[in-house]
Protein backbone atom coordinates (compact mmCIF):
# COMPACT_ATOMS: atom_id res chain seq x y z
CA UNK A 1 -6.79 20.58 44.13
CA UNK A 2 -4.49 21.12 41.10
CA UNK A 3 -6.11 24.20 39.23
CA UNK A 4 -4.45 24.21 35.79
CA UNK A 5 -6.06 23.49 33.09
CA UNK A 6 -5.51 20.83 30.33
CA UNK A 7 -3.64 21.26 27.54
CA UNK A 8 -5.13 22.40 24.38
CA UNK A 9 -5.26 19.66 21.38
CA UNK A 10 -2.76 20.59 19.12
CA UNK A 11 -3.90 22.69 16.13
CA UNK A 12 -3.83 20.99 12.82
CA UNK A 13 -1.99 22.02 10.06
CA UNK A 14 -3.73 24.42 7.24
CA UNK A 15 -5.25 23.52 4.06
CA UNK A 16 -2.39 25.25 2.29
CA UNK A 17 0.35 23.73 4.06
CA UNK A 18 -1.52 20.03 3.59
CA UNK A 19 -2.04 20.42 -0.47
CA UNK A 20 1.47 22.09 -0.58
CA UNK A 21 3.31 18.89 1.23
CA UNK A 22 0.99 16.81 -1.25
CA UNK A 23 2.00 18.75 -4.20
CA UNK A 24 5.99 18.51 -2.84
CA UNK A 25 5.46 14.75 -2.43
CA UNK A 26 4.26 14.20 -5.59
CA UNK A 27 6.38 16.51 -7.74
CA UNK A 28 9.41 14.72 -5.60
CA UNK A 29 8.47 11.00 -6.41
CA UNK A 30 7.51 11.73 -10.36
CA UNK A 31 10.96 13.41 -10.54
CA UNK A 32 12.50 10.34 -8.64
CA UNK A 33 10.81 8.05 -11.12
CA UNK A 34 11.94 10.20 -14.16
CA UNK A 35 15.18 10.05 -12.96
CA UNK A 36 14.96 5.95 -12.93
CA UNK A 37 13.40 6.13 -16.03
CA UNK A 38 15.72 8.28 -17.92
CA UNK A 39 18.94 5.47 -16.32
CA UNK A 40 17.27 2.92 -17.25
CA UNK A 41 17.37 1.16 -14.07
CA UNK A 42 14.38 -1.29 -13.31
CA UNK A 43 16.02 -1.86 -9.72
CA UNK A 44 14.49 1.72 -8.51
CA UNK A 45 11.15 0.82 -9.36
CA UNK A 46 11.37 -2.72 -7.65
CA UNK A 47 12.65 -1.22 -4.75
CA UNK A 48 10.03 1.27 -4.86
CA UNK A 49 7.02 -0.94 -5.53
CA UNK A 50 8.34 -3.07 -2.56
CA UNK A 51 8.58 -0.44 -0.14
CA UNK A 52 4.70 1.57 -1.01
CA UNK A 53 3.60 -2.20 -1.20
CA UNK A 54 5.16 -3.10 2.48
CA UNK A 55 4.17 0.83 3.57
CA UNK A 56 0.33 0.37 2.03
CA UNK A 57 0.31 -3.47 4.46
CA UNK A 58 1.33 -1.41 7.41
CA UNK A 59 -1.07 1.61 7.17
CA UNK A 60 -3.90 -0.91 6.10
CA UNK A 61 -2.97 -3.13 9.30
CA UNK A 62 -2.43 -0.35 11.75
CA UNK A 63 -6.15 0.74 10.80
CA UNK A 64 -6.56 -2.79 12.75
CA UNK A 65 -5.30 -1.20 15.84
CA UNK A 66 -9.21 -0.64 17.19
CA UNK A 67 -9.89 -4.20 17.35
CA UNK A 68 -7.69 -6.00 20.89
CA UNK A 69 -8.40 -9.33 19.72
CA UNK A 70 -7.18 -8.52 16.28
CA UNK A 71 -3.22 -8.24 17.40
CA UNK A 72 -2.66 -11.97 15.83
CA UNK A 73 -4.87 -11.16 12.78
CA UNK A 74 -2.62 -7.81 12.36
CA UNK A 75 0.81 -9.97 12.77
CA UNK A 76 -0.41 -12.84 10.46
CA UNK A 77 -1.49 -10.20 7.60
CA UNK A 78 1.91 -7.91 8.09
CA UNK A 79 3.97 -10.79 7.92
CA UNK A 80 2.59 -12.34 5.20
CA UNK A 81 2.74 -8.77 3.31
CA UNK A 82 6.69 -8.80 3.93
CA UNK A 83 6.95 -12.56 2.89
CA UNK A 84 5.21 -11.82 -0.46
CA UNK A 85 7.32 -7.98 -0.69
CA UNK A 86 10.50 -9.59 -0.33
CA UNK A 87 10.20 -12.98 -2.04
CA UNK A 88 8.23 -11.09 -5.45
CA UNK A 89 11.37 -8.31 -5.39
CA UNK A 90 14.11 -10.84 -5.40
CA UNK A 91 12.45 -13.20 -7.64
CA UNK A 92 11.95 -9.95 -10.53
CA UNK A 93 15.39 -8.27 -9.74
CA UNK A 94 16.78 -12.39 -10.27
CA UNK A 95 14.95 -13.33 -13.42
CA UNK A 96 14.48 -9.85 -15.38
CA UNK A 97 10.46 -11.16 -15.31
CA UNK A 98 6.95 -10.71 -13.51
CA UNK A 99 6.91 -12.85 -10.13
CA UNK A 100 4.94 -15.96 -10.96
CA UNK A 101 1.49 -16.25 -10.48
CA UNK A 102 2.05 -18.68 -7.20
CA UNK A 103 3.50 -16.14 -5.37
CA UNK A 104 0.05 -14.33 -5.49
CA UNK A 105 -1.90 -17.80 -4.78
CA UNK A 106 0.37 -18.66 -2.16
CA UNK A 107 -0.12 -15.76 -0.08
CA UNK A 108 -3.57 -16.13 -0.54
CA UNK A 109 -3.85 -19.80 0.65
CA UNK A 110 -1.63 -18.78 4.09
CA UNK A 111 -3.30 -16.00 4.47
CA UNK A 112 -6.69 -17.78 4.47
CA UNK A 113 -5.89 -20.48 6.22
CA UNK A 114 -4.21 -18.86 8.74
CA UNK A 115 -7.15 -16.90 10.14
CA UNK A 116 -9.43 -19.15 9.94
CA UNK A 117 -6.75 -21.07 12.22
CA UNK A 118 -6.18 -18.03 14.39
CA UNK A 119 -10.25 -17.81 15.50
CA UNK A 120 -9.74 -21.61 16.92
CA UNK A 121 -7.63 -19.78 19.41
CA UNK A 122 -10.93 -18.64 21.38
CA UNK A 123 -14.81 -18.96 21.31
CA UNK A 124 -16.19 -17.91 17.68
CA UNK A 125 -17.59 -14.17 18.40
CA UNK A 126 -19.80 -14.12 15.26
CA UNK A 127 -19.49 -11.05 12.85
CA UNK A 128 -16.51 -9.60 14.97
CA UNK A 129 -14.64 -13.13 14.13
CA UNK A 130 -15.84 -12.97 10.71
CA UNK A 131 -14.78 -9.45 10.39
CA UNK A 132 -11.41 -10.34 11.29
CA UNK A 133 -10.72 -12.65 8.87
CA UNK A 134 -12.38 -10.34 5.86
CA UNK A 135 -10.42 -7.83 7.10
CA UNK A 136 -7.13 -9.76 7.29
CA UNK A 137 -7.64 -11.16 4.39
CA UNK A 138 -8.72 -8.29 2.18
CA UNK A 139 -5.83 -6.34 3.70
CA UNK A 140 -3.40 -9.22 2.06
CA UNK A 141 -5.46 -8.86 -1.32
CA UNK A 142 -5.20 -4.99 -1.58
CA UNK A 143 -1.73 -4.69 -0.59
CA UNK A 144 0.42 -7.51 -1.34
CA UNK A 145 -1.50 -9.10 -4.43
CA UNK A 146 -3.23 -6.40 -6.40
CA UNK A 147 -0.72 -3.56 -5.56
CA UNK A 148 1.91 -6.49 -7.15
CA UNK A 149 0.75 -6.01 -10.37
CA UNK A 150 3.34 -2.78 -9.99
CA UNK A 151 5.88 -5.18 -10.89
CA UNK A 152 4.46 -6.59 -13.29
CA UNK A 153 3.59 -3.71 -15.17
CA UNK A 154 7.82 -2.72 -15.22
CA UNK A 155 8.38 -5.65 -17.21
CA UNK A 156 4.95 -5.44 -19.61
CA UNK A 157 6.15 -5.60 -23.12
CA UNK A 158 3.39 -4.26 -25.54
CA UNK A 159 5.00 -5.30 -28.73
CA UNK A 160 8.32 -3.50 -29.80
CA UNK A 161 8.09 -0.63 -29.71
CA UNK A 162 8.18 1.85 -27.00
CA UNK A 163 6.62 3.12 -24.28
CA UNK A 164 6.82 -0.49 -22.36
CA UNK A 165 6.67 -0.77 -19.12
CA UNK A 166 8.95 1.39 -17.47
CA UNK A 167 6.89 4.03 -18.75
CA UNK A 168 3.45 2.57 -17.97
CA UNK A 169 4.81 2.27 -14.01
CA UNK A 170 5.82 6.08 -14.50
CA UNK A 171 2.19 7.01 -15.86
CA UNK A 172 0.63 5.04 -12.84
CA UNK A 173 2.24 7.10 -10.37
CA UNK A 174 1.95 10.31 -12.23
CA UNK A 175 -1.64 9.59 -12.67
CA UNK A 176 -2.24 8.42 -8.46
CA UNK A 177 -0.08 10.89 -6.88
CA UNK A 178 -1.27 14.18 -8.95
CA UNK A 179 -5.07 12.79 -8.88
CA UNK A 180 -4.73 12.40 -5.07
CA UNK A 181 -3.53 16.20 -4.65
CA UNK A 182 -6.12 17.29 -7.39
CA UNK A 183 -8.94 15.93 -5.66
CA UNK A 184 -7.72 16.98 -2.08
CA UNK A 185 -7.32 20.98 -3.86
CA UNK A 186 -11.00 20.32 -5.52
CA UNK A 187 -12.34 19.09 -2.08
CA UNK A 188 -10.67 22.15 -0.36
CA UNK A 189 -11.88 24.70 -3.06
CA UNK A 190 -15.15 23.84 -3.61
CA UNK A 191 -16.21 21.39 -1.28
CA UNK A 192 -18.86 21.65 1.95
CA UNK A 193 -18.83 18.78 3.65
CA UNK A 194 -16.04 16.82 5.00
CA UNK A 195 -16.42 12.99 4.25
């Protein structure tokens, strides 16, 4: 009989340390953004739309990970997340303009279509099989065609004058990433119950 005893679970990481890598994050990208903003260069915010819209997909889909049956439901919505990343940053950094409005409706038609196609594969399940497709779906909606609008919002002209929308994509993230660390510092300070 083997007598030692199991490994402790590893001990998480304080509340400072967590609101102080927040706070570092956040002060790191804003100054990144300034930076881009300040050169002028709409490329950096492309590039970094693309790559929090591809990095939103994969957290979303790995969420999926629970689910077995949902592998093919997790490739189909990652994949069509990467189409719609790629194809909407080449087309703005190409034509100095918003990706068109197909782009959005086209990932939305493949993305339907393909999971209703992928529960055909085996017997319907009910609410799981329904759930799979909401969820696959939905993922594609929150990630790829709603968090798109960040490129559009780079090339948003309101009028003449300045800020445009260079500036409006600056106050977005400003407004997330210091809201995000705000809230976690309100929930640490004063709050009782975790969620």
């Amino acid at each position: 009989m083997d007598a030692t005893p199991p490994n402790p679970p590893p001990a998480s990481p304080s509340k400072l340390r967590v609101f102080l890598t927040r706070l570092s994050s956040t002060v790191i990208l804003w100054a990144l953004l300034a930076l881009a903003f300040k050169a002028g260069q709409d490329w950096v915010f492309v590039l970094l739309a693309a790559l929090f819209g591809f990095g939103s997909a994969f957290e979303y889909f790995r969420l999926m990970k629970a689910d077995a049956g949902a592998f093919a439901f997790r490739f189909l919505g990652l994949a069509v997340c990467a189409a719609y990343w790629v194809s909407a940053s080449w087309w703005v950094l190409k034509h100095h303009a918003p990706q068109p409005m197909w782009m959005d409706l086209a990932a939305l038609a493949i993305t339907l279509q393909g999971a209703f196609l992928l529960t055909y594969r085996h017997a319907l399940d009910g609410p799981v099989t329904l759930q799979r497709i909401f969820s696959t779906v939905f993922g594609v909606v929150y990630t790829a065609v709603l968090f798109g609008f960040a490129l559009r919002v780079v090339y948003f002209k309101a009028g003449s004058a300045p800020p445009g929308g260079v500036f409006l994509m600056l106050f977005l993230v400003m407004v997330t990433k210091f809201s995000d660390a705000g809230a976690y510092a309100f929930g640490v300070l004063l709050g009782k119950h975790k969620m």
